[in-house]
PDB file of N, CA and C in Angstrom:
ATOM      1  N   UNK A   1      63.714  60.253  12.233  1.00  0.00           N
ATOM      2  CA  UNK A   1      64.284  61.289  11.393  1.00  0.00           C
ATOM      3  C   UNK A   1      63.381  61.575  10.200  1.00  0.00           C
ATOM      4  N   UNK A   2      62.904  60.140   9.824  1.00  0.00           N
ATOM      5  CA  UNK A   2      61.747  60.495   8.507  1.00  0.00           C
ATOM      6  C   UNK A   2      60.890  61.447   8.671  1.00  0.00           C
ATOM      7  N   UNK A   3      60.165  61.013   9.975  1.00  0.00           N
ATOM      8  CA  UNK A   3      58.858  61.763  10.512  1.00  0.00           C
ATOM      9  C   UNK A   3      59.582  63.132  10.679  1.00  0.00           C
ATOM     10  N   UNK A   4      60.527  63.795  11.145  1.00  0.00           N
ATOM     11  CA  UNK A   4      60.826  65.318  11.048  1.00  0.00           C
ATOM     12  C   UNK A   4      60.687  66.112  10.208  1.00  0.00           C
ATOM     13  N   UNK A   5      60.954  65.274   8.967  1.00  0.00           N
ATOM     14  CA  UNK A   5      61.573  65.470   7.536  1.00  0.00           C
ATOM     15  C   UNK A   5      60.426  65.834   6.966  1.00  0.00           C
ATOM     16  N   UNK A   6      59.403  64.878   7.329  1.00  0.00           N
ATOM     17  CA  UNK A   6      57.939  64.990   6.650  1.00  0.00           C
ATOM     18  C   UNK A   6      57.048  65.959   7.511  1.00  0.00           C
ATOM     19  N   UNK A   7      57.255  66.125   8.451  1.00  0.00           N
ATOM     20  CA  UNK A   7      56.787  67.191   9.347  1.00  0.00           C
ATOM     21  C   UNK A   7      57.125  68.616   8.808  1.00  0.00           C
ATOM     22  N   UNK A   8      58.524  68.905   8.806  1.00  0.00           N
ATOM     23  CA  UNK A   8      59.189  70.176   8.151  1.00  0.00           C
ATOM     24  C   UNK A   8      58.489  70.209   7.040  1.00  0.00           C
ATOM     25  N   UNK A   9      58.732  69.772   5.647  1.00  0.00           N
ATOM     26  CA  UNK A   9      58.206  69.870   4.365  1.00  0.00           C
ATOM     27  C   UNK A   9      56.374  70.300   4.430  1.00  0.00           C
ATOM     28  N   UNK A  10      55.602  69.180   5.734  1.00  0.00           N
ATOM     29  CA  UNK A  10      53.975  69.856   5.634  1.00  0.00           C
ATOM     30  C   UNK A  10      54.188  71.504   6.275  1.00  0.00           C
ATOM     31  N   UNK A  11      54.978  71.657   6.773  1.00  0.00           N
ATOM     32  CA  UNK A  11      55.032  72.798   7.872  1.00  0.00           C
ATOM     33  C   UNK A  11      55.210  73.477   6.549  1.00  0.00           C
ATOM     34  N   UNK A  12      56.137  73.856   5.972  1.00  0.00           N
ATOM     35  CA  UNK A  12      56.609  74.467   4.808  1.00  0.00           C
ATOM     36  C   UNK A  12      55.275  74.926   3.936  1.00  0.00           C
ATOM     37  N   UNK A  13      54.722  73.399   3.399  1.00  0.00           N
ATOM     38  CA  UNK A  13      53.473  73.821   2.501  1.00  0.00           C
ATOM     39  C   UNK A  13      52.663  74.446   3.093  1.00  0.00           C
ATOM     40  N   UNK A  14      52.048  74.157   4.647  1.00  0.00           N
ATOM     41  CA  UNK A  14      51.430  74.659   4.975  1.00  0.00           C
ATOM     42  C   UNK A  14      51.714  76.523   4.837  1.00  0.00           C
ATOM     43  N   UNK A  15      53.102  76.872   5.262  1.00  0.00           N
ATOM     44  CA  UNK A  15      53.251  78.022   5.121  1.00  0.00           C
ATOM     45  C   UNK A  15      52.905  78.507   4.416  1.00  0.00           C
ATOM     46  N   UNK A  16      53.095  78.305   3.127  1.00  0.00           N
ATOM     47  CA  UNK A  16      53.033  78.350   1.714  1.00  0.00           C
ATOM     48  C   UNK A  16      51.291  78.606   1.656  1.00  0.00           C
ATOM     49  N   UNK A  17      50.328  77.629   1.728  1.00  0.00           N
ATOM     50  CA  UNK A  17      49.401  77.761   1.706  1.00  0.00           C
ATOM     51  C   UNK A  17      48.611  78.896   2.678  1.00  0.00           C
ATOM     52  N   UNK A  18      48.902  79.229   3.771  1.00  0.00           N
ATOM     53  CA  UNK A  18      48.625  80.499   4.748  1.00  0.00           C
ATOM     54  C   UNK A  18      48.754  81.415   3.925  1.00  0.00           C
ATOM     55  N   UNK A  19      49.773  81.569   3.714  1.00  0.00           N
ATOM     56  CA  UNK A  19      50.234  83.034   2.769  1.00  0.00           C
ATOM     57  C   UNK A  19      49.349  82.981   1.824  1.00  0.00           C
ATOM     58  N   UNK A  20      49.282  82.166   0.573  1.00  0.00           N
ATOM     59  CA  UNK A  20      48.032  82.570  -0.324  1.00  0.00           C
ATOM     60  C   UNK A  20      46.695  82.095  -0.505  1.00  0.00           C
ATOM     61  N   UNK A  21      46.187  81.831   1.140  1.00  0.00           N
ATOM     62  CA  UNK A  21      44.668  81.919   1.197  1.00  0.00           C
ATOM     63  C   UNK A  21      43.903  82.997   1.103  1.00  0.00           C
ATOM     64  N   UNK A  22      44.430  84.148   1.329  1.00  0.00           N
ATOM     65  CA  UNK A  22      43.753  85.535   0.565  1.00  0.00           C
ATOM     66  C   UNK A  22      43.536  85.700  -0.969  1.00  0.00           C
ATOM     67  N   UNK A  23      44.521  85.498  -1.131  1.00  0.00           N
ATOM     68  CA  UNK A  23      44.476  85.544  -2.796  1.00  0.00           C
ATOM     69  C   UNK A  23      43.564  84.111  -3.706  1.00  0.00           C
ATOM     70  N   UNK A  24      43.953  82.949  -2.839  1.00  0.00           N
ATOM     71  CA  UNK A  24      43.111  82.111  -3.507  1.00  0.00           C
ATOM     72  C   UNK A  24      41.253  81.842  -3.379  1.00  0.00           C
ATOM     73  N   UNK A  25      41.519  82.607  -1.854  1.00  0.00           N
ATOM     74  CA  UNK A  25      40.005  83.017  -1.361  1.00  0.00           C
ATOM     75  C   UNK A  25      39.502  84.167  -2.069  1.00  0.00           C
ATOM     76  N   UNK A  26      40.255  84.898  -2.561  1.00  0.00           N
ATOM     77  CA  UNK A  26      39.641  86.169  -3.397  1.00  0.00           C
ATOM     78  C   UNK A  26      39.098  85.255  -4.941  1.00  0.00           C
ATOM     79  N   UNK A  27      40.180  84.529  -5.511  1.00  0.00           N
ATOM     80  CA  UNK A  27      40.183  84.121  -6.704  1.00  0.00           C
ATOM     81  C   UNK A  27      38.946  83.244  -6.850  1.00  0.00           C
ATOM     82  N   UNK A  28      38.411  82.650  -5.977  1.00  0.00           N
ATOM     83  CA  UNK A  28      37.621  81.366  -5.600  1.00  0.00           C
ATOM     84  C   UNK A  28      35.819  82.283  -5.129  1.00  0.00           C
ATOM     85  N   UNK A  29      36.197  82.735  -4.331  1.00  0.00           N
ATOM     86  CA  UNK A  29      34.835  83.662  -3.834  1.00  0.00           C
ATOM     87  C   UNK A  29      34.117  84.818  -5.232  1.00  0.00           C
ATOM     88  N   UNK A  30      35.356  85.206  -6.168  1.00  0.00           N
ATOM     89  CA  UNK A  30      34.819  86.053  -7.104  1.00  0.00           C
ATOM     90  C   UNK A  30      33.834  84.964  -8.059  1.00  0.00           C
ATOM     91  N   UNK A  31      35.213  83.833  -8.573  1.00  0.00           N
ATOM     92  CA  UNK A  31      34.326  82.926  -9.989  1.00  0.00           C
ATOM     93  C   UNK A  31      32.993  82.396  -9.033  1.00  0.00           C
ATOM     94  N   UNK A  32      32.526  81.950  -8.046  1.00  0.00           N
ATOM     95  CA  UNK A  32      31.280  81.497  -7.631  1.00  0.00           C
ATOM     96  C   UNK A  32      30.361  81.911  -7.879  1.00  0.00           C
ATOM     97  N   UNK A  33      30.262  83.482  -7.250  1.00  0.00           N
ATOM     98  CA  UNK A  33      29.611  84.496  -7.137  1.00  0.00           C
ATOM     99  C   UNK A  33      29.593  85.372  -8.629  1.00  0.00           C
ATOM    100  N   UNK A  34      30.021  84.566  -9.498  1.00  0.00           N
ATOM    101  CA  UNK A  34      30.008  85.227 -10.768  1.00  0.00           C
ATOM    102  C   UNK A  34      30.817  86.771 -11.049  1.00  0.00           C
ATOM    103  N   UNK A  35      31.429  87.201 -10.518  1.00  0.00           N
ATOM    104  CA  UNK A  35      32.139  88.428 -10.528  1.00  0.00           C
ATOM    105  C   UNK A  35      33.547  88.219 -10.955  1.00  0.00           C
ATOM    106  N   UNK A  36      33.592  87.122 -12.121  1.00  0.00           N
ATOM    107  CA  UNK A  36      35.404  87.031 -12.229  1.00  0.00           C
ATOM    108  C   UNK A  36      36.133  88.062 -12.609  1.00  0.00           C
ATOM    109  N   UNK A  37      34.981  88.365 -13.480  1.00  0.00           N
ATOM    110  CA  UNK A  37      35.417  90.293 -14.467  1.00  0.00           C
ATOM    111  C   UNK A  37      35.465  91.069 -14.075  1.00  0.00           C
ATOM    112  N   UNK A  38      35.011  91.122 -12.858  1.00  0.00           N
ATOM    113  CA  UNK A  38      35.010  92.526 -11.989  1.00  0.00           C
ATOM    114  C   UNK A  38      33.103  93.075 -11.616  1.00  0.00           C
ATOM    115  N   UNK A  39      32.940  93.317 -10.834  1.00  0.00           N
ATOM    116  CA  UNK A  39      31.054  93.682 -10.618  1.00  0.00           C
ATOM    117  C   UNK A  39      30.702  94.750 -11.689  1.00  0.00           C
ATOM    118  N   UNK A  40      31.258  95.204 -12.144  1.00  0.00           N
ATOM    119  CA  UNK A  40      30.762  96.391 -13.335  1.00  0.00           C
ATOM    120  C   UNK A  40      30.644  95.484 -14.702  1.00  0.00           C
ATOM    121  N   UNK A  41      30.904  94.399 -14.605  1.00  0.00           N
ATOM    122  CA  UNK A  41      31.061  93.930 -16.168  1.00  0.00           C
ATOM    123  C   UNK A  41      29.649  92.339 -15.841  1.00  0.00           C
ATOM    124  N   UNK A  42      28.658  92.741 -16.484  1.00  0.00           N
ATOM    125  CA  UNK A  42      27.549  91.511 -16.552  1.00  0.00           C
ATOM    126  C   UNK A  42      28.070  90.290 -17.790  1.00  0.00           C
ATOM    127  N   UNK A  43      28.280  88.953 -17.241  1.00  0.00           N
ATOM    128  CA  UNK A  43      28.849  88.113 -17.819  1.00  0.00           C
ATOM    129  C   UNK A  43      28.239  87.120 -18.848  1.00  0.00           C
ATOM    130  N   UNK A  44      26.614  87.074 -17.905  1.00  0.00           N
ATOM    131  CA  UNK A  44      25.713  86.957 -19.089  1.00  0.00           C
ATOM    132  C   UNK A  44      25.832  85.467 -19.261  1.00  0.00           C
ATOM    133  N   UNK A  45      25.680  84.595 -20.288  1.00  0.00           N
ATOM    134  CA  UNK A  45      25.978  83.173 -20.142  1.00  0.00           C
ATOM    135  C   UNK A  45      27.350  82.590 -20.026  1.00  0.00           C
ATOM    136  N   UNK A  46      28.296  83.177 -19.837  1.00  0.00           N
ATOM    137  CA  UNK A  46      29.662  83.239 -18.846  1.00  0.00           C
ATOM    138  C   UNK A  46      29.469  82.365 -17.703  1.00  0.00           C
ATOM    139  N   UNK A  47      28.327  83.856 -17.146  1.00  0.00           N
ATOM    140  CA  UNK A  47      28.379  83.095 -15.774  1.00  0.00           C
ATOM    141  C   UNK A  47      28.197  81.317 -14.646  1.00  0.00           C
ATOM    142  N   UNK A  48      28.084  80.854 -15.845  1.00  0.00           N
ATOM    143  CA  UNK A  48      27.873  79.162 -15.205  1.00  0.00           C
ATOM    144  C   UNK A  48      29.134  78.675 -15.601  1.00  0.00           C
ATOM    145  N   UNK A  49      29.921  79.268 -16.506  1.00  0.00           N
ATOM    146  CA  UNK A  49      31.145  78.697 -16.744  1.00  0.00           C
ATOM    147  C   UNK A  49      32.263  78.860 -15.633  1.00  0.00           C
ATOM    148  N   UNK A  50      32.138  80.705 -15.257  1.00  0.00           N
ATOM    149  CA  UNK A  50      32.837  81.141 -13.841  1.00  0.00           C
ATOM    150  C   UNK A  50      32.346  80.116 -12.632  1.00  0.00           C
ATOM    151  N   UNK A  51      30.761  80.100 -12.342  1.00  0.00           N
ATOM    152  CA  UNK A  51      30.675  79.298 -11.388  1.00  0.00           C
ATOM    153  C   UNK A  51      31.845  77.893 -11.025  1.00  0.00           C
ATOM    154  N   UNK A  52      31.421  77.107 -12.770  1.00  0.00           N
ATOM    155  CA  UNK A  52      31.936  75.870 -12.156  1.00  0.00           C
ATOM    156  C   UNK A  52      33.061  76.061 -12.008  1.00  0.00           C
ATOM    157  N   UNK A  53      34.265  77.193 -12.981  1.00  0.00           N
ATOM    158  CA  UNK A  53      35.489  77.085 -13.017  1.00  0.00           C
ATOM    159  C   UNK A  53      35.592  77.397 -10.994  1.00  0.00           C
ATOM    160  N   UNK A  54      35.324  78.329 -10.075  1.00  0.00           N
ATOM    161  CA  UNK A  54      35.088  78.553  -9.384  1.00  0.00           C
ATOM    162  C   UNK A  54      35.000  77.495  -8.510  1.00  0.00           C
ATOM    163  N   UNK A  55      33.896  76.229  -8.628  1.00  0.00           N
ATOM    164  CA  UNK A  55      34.149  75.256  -7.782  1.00  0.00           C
ATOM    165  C   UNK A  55      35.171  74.480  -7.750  1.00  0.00           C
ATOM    166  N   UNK A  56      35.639  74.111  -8.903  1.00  0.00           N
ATOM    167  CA  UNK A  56      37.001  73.457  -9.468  1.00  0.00           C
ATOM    168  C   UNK A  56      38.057  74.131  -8.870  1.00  0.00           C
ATOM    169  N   UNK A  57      38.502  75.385  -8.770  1.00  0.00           N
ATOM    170  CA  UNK A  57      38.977  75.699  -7.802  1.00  0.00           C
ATOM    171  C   UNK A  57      39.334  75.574  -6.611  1.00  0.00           C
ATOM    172  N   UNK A  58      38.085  75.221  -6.034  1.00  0.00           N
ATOM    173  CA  UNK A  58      38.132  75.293  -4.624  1.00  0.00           C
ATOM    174  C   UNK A  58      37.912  73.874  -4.080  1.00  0.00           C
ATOM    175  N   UNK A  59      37.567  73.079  -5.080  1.00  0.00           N
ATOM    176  CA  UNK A  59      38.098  71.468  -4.818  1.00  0.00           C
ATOM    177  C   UNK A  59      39.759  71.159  -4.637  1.00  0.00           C
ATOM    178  N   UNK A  60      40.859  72.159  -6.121  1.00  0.00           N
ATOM    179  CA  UNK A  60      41.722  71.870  -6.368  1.00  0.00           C
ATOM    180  C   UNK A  60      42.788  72.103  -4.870  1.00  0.00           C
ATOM    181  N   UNK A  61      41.731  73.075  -4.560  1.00  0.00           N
ATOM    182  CA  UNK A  61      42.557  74.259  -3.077  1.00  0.00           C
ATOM    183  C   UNK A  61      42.084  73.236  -1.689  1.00  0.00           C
ATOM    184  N   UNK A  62      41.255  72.741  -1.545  1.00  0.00           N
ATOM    185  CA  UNK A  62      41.256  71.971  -0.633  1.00  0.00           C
ATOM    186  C   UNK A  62      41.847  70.758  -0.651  1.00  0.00           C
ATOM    187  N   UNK A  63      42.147  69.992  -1.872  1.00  0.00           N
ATOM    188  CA  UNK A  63      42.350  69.179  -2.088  1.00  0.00           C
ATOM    189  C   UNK A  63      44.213  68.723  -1.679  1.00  0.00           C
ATOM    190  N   UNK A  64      44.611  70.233  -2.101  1.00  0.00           N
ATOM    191  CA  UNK A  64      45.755  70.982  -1.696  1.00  0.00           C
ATOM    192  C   UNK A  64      46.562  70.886  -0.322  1.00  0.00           C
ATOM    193  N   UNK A  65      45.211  71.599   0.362  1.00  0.00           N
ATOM    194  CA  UNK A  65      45.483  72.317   1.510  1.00  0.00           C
ATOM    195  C   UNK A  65      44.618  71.382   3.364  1.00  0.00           C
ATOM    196  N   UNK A  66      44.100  70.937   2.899  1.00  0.00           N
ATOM    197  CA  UNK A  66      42.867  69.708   3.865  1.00  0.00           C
ATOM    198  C   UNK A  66      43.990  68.977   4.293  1.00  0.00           C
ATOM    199  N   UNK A  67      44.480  67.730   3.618  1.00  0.00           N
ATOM    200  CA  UNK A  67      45.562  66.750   3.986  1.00  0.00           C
ATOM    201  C   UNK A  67      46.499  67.565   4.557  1.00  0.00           C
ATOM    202  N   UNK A  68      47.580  68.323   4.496  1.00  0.00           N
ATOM    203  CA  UNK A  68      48.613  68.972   5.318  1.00  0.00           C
ATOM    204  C   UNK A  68      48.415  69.952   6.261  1.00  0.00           C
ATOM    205  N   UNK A  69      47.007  70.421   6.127  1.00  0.00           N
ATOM    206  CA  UNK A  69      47.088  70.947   7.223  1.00  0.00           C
ATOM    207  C   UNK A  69      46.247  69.898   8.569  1.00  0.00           C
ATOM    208  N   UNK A  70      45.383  69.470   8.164  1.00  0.00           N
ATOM    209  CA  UNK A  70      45.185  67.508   9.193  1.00  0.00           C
ATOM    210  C   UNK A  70      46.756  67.305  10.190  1.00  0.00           C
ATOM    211  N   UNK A  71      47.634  67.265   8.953  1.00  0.00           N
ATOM    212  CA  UNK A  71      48.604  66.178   9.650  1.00  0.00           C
ATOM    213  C   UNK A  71      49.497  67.290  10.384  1.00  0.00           C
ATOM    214  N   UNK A  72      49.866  68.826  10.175  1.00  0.00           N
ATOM    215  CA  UNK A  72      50.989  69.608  11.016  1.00  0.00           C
ATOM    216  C   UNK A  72      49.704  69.755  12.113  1.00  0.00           C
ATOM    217  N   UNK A  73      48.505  70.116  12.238  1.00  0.00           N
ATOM    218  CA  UNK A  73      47.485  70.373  13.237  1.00  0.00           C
ATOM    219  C   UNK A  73      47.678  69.407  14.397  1.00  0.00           C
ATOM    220  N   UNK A  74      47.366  67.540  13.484  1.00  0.00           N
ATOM    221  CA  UNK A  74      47.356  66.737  14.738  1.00  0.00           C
ATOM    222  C   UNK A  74      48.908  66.818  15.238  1.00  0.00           C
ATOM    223  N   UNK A  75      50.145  66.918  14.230  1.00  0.00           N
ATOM    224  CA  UNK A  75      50.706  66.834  15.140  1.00  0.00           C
ATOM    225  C   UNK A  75      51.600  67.975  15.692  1.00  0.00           C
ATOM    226  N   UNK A  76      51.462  68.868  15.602  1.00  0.00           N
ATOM    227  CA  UNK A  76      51.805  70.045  16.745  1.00  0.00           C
ATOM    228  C   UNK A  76      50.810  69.686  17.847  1.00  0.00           C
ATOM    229  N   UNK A  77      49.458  69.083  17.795  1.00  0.00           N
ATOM    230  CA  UNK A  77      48.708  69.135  19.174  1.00  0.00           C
ATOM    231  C   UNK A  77      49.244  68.513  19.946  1.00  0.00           C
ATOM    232  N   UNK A  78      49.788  67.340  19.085  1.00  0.00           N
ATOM    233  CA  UNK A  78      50.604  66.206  20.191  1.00  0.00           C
ATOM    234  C   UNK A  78      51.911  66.743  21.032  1.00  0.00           C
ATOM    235  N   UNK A  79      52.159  68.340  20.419  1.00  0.00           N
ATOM    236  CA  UNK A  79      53.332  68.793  21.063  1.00  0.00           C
ATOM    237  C   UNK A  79      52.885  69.277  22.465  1.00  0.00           C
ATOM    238  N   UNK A  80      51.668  69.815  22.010  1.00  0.00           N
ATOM    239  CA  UNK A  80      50.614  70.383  23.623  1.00  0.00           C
ATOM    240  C   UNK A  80      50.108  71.794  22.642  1.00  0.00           C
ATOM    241  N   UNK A  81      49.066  71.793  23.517  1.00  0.00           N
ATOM    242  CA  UNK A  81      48.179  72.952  23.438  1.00  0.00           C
ATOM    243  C   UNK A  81      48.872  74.572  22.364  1.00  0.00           C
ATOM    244  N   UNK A  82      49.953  74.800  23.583  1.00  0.00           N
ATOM    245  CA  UNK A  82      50.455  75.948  23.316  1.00  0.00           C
ATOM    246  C   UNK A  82      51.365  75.925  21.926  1.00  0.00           C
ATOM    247  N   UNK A  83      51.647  74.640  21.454  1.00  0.00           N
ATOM    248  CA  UNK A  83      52.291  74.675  20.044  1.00  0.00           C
ATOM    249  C   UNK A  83      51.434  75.294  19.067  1.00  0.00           C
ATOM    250  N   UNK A  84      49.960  74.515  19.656  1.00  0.00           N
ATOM    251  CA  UNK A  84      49.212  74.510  18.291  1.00  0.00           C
ATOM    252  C   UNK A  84      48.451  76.121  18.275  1.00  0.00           C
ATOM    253  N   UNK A  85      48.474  76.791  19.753  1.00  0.00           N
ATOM    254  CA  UNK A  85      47.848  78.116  19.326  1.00  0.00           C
ATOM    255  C   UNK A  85      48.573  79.290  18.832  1.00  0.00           C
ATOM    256  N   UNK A  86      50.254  78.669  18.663  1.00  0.00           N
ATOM    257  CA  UNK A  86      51.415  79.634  18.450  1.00  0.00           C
ATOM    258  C   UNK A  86      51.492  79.069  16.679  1.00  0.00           C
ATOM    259  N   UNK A  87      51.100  77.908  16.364  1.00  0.00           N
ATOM    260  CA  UNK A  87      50.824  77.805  14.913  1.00  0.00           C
ATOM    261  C   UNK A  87      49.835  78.147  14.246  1.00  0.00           C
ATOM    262  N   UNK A  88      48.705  78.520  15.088  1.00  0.00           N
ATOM    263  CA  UNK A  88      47.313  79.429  14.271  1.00  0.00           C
ATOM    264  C   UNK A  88      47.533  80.704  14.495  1.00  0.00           C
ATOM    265  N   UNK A  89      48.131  81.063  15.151  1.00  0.00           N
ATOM    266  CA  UNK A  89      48.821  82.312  15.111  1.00  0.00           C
ATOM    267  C   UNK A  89      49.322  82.741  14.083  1.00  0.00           C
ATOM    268  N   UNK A  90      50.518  82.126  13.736  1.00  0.00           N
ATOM    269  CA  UNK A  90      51.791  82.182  12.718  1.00  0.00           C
ATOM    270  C   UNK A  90      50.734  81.794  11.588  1.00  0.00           C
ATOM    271  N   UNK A  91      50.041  81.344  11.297  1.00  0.00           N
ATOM    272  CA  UNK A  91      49.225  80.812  10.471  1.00  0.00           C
ATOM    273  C   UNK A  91      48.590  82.455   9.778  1.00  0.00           C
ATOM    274  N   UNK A  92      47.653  82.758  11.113  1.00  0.00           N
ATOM    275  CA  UNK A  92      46.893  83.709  10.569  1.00  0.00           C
ATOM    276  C   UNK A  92      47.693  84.884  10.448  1.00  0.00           C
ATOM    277  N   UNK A  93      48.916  85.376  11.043  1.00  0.00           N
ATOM    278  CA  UNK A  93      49.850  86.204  10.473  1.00  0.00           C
ATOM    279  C   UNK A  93      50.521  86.168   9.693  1.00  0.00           C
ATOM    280  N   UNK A  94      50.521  84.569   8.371  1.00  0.00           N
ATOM    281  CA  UNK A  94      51.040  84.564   7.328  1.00  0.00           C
ATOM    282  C   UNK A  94      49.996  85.109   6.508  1.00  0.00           C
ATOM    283  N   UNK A  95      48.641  85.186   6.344  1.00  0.00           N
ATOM    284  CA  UNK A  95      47.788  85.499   6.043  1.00  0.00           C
ATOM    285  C   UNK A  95      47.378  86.881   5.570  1.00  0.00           C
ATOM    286  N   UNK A  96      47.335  87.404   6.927  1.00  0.00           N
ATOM    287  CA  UNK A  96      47.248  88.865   6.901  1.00  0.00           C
ATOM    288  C   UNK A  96      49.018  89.857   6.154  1.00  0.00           C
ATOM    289  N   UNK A  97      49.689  88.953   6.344  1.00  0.00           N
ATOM    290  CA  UNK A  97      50.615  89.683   5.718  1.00  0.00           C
ATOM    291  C   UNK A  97      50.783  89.402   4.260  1.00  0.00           C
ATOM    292  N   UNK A  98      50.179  88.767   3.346  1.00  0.00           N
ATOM    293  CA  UNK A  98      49.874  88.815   2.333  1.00  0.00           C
ATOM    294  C   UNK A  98      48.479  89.744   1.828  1.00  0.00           C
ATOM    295  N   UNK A  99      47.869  89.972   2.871  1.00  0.00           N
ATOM    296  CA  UNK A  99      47.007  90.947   2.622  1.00  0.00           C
ATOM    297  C   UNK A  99      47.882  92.482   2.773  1.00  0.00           C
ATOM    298  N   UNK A 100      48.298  92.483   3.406  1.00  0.00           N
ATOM    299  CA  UNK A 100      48.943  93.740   3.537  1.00  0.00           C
ATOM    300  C   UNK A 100      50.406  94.428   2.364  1.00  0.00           C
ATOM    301  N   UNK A 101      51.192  92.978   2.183  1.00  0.00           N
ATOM    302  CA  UNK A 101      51.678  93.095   1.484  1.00  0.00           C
ATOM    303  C   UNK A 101      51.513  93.310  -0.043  1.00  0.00           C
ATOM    304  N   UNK A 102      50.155  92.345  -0.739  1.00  0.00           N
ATOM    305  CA  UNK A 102      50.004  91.992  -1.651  1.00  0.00           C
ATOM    306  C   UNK A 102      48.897  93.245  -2.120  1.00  0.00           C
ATOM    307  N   UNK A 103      48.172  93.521  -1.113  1.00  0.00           N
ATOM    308  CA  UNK A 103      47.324  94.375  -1.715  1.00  0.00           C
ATOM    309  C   UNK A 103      46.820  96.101  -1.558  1.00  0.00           C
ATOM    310  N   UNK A 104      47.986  96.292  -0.265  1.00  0.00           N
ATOM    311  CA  UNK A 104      47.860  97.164   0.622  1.00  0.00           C
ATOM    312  C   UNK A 104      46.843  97.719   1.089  1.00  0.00           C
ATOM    313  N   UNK A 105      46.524  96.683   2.668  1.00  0.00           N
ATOM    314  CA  UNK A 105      45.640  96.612   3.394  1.00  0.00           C
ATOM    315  C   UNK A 105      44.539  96.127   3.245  1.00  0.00           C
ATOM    316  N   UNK A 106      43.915  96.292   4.321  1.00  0.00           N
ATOM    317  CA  UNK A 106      42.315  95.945   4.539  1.00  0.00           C
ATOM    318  C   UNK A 106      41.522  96.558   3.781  1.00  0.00           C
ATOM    319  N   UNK A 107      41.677  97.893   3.573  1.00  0.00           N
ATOM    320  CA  UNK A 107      40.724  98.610   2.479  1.00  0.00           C
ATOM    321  C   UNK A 107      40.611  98.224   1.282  1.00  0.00           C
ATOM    322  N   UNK A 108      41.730  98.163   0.623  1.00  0.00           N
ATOM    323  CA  UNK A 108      41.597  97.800  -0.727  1.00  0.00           C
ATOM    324  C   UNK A 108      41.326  96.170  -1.124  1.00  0.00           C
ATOM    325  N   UNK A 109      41.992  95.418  -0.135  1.00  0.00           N
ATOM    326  CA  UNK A 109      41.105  93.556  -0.755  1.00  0.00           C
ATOM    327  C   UNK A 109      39.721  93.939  -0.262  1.00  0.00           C
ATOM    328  N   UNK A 110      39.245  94.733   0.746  1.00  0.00           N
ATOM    329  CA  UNK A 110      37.537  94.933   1.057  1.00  0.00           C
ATOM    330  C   UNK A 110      37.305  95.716  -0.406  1.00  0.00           C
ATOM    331  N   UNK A 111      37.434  95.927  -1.027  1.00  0.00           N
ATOM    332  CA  UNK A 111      37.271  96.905  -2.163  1.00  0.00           C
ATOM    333  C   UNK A 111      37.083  96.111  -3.150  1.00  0.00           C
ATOM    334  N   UNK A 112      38.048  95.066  -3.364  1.00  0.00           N
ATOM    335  CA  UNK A 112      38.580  94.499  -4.480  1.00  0.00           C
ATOM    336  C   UNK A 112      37.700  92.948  -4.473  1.00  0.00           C
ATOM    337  N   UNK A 113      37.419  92.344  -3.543  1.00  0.00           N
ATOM    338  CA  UNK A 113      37.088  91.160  -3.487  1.00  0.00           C
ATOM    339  C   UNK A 113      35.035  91.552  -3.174  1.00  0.00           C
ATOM    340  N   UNK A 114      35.093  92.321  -1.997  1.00  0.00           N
ATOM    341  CA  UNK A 114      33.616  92.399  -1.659  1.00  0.00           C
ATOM    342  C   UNK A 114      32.741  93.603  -2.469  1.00  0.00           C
ATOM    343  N   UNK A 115      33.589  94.174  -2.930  1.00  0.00           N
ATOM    344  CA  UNK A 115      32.972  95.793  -3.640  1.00  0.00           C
ATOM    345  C   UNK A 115      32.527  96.938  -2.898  1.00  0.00           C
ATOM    346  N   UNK A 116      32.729  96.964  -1.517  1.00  0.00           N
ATOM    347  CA  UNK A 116      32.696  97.962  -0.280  1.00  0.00           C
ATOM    348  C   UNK A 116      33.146  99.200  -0.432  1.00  0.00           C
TER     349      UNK A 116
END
């Protein structure tokens, strides 16, 4: 019963985490790449501060997101195959629907994150 319990709750975060890997991948890909301000604005000696804040980030987000998704991965596999390609599924359609929802569409996070 434990193991369900703890299964449900990673399933949960994991959800949780699907949904705002766009946004945290936007947030994370801008400070690296020095563009926290937006590409029209030169940051100048900023920019090593964005960097690191940027990696710190993306330590905090893996750090997050690595362990729970390990443990719903191995064990939906153990359910068989077809669990685990109906959870990268659901996965990547929590995803995209925060893109769609959050930013309306593909055009505008291509706009907003890459400068396209």
């Amino acid at each position: 019963m434990i193991s369900k319990i703890k299964y449900c709750l990673n399933l949960i975060w994991t959800s949780l985490l699907a949904y705002s890997f766009p946004i945290c991948f936007e947030l994370i890909y801008l400070d690296i790449t020095g563009h926290s301000k937006g590409y029209g604005y030169d940051l100048g000696s900023e920019k090593d501060i964005s960097i690191m804040f940027g990696c710190v980030e993306l330590l905090i987000w893996l750090i997050l997101a690595v362990p729970s998704n390990i443990y719903v991965f191995r064990k939906t596999l153990n359910k068989g195959k077809l669990y685990l390609l109906i959870h990268i599924v659901v996965y990547l359609a929590l995803a995209v629907s925060c893109i769609l929802i959050s930013y309306g569409g593909w055009v505008s996070y291509t706009k907003e994150v890459f400068n396209l």
